[in-house]
N, C-alpha and C. Protein backbone atom coordinates (compact mmCIF):
# COMPACT_ATOMS: atom_id res chain seq x y z
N UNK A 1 0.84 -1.17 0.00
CA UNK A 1 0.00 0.00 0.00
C UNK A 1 0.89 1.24 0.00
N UNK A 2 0.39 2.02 -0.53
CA UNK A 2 1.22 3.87 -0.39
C UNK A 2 0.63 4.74 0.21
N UNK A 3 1.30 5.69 0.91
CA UNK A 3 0.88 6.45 1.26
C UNK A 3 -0.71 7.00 0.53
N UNK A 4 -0.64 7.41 -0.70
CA UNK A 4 -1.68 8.07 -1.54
C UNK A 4 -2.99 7.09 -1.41
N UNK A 5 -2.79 6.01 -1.48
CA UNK A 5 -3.71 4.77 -1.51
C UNK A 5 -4.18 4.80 0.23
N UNK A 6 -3.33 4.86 1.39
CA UNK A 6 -3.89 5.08 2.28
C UNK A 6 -4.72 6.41 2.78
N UNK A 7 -4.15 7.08 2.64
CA UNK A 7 -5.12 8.45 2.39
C UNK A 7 -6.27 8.69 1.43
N UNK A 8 -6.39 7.85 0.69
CA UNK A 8 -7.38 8.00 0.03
C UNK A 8 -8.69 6.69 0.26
N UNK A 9 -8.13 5.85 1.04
CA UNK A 9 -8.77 4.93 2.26
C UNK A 9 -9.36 5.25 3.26
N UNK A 10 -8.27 6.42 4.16
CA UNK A 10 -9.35 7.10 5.16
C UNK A 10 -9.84 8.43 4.94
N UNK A 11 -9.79 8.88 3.28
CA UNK A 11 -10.89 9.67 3.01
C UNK A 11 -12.47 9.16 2.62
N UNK A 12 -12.52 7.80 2.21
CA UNK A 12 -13.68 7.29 2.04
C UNK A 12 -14.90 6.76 3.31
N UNK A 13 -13.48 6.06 4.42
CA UNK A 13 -14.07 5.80 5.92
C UNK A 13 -14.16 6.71 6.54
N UNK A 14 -13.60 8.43 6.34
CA UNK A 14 -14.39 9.03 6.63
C UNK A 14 -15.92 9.58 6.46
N UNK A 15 -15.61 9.92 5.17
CA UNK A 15 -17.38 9.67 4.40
C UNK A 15 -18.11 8.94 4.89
N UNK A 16 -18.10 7.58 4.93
CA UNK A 16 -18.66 7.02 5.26
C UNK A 16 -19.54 6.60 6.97
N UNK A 17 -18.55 7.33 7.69
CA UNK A 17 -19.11 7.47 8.64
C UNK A 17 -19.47 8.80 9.71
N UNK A 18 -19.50 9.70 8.26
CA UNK A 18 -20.00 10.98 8.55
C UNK A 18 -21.79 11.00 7.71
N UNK A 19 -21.06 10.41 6.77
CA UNK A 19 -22.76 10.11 6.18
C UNK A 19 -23.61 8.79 6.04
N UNK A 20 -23.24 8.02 6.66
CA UNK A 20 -24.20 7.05 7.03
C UNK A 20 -24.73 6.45 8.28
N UNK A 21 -25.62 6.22 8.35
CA UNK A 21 -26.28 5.60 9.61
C UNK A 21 -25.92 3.69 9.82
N UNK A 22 -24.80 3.90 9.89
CA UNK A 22 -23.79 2.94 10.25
C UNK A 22 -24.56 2.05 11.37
N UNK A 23 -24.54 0.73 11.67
CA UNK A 23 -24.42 0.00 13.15
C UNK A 23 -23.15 0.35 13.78
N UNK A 24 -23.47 0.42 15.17
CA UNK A 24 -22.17 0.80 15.93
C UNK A 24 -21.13 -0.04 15.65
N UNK A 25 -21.00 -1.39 15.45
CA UNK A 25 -20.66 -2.47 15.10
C UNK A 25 -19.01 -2.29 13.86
N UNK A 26 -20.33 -1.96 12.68
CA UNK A 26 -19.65 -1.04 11.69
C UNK A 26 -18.91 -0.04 11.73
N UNK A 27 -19.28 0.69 12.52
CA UNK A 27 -18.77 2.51 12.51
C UNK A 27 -17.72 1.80 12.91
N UNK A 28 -17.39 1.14 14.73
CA UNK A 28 -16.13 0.62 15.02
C UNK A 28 -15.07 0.23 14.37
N UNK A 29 -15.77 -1.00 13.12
CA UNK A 29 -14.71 -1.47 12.01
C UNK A 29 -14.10 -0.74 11.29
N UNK A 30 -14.68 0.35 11.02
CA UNK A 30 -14.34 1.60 9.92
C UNK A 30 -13.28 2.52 10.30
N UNK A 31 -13.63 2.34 12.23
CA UNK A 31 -12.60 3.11 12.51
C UNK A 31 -11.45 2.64 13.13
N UNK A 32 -11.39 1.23 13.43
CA UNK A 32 -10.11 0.48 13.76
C UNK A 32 -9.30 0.50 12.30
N UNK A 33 -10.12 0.73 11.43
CA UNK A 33 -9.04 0.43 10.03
C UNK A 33 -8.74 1.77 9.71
N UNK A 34 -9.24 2.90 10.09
CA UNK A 34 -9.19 4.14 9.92
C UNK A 34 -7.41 4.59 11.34
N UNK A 35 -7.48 3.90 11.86
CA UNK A 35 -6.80 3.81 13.10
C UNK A 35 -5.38 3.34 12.28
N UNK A 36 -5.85 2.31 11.79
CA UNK A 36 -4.34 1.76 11.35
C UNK A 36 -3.65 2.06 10.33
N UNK A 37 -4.83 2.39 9.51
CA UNK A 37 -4.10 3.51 8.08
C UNK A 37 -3.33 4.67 8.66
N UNK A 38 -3.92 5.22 9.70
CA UNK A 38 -3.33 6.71 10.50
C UNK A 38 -1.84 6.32 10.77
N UNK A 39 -1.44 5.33 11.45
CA UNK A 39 -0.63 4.39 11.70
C UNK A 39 0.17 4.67 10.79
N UNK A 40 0.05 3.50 9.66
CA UNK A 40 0.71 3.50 8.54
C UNK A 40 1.34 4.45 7.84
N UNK A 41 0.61 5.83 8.06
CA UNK A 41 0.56 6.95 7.16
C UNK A 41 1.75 7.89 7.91
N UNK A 42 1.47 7.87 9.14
CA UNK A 42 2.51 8.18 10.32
C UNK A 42 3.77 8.26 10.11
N UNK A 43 3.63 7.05 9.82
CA UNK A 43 5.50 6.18 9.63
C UNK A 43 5.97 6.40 8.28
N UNK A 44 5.12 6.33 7.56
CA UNK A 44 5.72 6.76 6.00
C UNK A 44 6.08 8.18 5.65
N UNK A 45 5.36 8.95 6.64
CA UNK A 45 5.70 10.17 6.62
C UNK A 45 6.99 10.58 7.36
N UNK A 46 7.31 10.27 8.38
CA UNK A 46 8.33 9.70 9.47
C UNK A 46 9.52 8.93 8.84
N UNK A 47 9.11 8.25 7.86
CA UNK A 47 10.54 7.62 7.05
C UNK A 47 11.04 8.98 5.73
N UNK A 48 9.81 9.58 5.06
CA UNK A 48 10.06 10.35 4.63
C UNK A 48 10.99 11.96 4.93
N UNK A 49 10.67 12.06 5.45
CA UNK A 49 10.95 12.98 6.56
C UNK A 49 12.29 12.64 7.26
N UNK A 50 12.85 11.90 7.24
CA UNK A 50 14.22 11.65 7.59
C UNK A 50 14.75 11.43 6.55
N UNK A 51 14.36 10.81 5.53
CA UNK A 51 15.20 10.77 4.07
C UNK A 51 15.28 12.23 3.86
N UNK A 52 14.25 13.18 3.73
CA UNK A 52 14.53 14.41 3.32
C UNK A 52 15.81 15.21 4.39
N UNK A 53 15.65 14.90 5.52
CA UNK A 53 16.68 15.34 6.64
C UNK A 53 18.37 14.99 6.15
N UNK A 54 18.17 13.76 5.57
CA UNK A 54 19.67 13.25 5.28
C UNK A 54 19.81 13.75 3.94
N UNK A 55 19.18 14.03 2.77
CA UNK A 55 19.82 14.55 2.00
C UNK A 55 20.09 15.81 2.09
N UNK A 56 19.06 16.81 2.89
CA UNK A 56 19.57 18.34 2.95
C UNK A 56 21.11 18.04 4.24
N UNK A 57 21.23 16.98 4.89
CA UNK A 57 22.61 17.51 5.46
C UNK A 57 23.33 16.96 4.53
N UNK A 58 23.47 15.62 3.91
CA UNK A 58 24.77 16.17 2.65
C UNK A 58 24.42 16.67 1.89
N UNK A 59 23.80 17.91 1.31
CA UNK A 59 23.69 18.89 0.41
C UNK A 59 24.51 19.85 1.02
N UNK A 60 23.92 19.87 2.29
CA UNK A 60 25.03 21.25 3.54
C UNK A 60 26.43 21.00 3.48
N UNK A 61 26.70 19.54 3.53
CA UNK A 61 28.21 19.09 3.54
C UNK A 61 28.87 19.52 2.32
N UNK A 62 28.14 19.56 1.29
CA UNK A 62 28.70 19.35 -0.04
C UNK A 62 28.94 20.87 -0.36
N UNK A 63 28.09 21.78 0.27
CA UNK A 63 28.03 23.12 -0.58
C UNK A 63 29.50 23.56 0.77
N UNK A 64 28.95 23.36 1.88
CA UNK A 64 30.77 23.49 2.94
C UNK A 64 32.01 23.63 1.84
N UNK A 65 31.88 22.39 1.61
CA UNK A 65 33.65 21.82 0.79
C UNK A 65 33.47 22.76 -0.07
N UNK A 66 32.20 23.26 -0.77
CA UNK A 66 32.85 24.21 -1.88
C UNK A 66 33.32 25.56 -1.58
N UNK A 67 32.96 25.79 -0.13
CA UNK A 67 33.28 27.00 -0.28
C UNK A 67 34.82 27.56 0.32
């Protein structure tokens, strides 16, 4: 799964349980999986987000040496 694909997972379980008259049952399911996409989405952002961290410090390193 990707990021885009999960976000666009708990844009639908949101819908869905903003506009329907759900069993509590349901709503729950919608939102334990809504729970774990959040999860998912977390960490990918969190892995992202450190990749971007490590290339701007060797970009910093690199423009150093030139100067």
């Amino acid at each position: 799964m990707t990021f885009e694909e999960a976000i666009k997972e708990m844009e639908e379980i949101i819908q869905k349980l903003e506009g329907e008259n759900l069993p509590l049952k349901d709503a729950q399911a919608l939102f334990e999986r809504a729970s774990v996409l959040a999860k998912f989405s977390q960490e990918e952002l969190s892995k992202t987000s450190g990749k971007l961290y490590q290339i701007k410090k060797e970009l910093d390193s690199v423009t150093e040496e030139e100067i």
